[in-house]
N, C-alpha and C. Protein backbone atom coordinates (compact mmCIF):
# COMPACT_ATOMS: atom_id res chain seq x y z
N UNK A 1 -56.71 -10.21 -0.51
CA UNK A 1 -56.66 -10.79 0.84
C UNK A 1 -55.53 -10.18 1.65
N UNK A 2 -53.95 -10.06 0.99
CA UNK A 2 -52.89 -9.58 1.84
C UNK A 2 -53.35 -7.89 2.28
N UNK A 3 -54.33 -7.41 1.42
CA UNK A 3 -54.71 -5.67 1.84
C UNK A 3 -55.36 -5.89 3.46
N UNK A 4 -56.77 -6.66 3.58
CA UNK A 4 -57.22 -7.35 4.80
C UNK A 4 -56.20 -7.77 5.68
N UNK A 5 -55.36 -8.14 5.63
CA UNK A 5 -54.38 -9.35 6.75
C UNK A 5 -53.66 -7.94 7.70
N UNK A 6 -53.70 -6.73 6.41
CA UNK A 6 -52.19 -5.97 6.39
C UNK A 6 -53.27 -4.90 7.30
N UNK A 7 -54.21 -4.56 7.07
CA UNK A 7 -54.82 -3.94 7.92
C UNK A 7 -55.66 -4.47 9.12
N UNK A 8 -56.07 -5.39 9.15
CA UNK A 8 -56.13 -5.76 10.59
C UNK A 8 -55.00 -6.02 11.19
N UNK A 9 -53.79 -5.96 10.93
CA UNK A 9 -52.08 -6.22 11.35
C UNK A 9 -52.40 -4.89 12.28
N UNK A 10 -52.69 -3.72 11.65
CA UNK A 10 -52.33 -2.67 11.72
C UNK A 10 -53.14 -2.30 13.12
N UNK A 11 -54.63 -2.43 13.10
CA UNK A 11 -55.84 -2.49 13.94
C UNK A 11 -55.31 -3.18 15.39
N UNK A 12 -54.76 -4.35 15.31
CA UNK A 12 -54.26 -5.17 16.55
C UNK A 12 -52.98 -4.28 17.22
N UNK A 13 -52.12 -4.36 16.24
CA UNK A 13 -51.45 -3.09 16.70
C UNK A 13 -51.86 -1.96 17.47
N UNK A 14 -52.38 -1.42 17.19
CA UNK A 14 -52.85 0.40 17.34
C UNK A 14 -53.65 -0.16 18.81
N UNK A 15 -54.91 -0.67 18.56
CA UNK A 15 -55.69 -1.36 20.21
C UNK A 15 -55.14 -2.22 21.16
N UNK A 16 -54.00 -3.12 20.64
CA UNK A 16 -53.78 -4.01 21.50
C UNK A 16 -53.82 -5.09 21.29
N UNK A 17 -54.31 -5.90 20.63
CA UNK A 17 -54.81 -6.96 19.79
C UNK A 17 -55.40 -8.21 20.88
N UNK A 18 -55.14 -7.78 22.02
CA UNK A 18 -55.99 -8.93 23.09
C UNK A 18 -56.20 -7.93 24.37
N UNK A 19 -57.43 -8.42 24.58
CA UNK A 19 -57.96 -8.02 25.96
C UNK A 19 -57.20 -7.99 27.24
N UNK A 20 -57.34 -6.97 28.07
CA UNK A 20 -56.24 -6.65 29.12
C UNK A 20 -56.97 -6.91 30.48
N UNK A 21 -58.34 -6.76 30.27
CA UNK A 21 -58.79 -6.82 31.96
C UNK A 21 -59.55 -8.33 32.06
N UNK A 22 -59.88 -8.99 33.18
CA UNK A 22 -60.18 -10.14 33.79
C UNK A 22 -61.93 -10.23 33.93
N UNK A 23 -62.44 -9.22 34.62
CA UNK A 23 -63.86 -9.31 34.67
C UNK A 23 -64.45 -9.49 33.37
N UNK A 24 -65.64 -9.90 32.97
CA UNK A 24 -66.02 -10.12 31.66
C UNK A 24 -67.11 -8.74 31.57
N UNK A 25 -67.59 -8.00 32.58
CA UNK A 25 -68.26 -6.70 32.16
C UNK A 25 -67.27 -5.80 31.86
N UNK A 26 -65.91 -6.26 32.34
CA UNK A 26 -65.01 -4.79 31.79
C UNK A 26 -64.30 -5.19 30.18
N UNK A 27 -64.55 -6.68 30.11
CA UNK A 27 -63.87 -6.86 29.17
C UNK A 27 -64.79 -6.60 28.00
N UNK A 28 -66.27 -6.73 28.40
CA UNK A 28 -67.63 -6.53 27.32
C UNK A 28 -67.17 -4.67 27.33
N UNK A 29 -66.89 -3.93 27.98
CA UNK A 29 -66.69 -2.32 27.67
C UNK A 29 -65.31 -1.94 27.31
N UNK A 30 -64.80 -2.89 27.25
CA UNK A 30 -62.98 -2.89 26.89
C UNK A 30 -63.58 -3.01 25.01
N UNK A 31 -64.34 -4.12 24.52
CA UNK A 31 -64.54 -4.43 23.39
C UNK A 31 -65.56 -3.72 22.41
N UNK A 32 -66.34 -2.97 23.14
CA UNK A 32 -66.68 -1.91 22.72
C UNK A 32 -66.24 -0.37 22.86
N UNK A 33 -65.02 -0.20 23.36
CA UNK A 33 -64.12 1.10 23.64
C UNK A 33 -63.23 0.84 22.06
N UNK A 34 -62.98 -0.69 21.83
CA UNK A 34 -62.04 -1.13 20.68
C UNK A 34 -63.07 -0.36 19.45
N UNK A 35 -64.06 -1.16 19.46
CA UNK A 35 -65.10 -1.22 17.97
C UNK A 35 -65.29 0.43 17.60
N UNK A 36 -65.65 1.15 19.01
CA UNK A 36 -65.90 2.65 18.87
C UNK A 36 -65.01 3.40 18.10
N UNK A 37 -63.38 3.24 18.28
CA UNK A 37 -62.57 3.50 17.44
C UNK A 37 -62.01 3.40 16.17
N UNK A 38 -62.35 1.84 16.15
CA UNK A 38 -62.23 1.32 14.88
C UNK A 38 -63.25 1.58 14.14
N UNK A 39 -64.42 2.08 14.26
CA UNK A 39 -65.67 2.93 13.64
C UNK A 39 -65.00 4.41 13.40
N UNK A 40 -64.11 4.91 14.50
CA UNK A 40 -64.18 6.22 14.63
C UNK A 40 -62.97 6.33 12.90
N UNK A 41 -62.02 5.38 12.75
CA UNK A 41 -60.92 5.38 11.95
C UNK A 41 -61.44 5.23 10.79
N UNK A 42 -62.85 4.21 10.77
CA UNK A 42 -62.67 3.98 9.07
C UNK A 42 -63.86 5.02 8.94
N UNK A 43 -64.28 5.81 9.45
CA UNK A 43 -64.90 6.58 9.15
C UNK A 43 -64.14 7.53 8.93
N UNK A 44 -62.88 7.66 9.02
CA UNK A 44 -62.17 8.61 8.77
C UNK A 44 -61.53 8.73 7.28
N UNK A 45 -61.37 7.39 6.94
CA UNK A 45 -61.13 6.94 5.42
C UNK A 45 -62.29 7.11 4.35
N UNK A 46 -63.27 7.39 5.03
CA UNK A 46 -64.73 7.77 4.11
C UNK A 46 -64.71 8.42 3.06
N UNK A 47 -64.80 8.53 2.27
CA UNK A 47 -64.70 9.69 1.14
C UNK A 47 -66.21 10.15 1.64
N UNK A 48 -66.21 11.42 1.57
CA UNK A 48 -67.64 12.55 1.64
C UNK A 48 -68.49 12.28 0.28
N UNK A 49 -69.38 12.15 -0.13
CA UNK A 49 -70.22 12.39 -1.19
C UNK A 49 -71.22 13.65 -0.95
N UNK A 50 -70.85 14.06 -2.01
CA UNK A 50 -72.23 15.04 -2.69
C UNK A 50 -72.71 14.90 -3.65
N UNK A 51 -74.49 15.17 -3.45
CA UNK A 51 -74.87 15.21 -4.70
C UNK A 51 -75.10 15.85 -6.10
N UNK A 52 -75.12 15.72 -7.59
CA UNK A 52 -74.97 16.43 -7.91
C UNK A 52 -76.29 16.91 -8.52
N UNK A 53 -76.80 18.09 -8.34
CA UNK A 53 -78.36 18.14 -9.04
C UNK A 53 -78.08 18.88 -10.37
């Protein structure tokens, strides 16, 4: 559980951890500008697989 806590610590950090704009369509593209990244990061932690024939 403290690995989870310690990395979303980290996530709030790095984005901001709360929404900055007022309209709710900028805040719906504010929250998907967040997710896009946070996709873009743990895809970065991916290990590659190959197969082996």
């Amino acid at each position: 559980r403290s690995l989870s806590e310690t990395a979303m610590y980290r996530v709030k950090q790095l984005l901001g951890g709360k929404l900055s704009l007022r309209n709710y369509n900028a805040q719906v593209g504010e929250t998907y500008a967040m997710i896009k990244a946070l996709n873009k990061l743990t895809g970065l932690g991916m290990p590659e697989t190959q197969y082996i024939a």
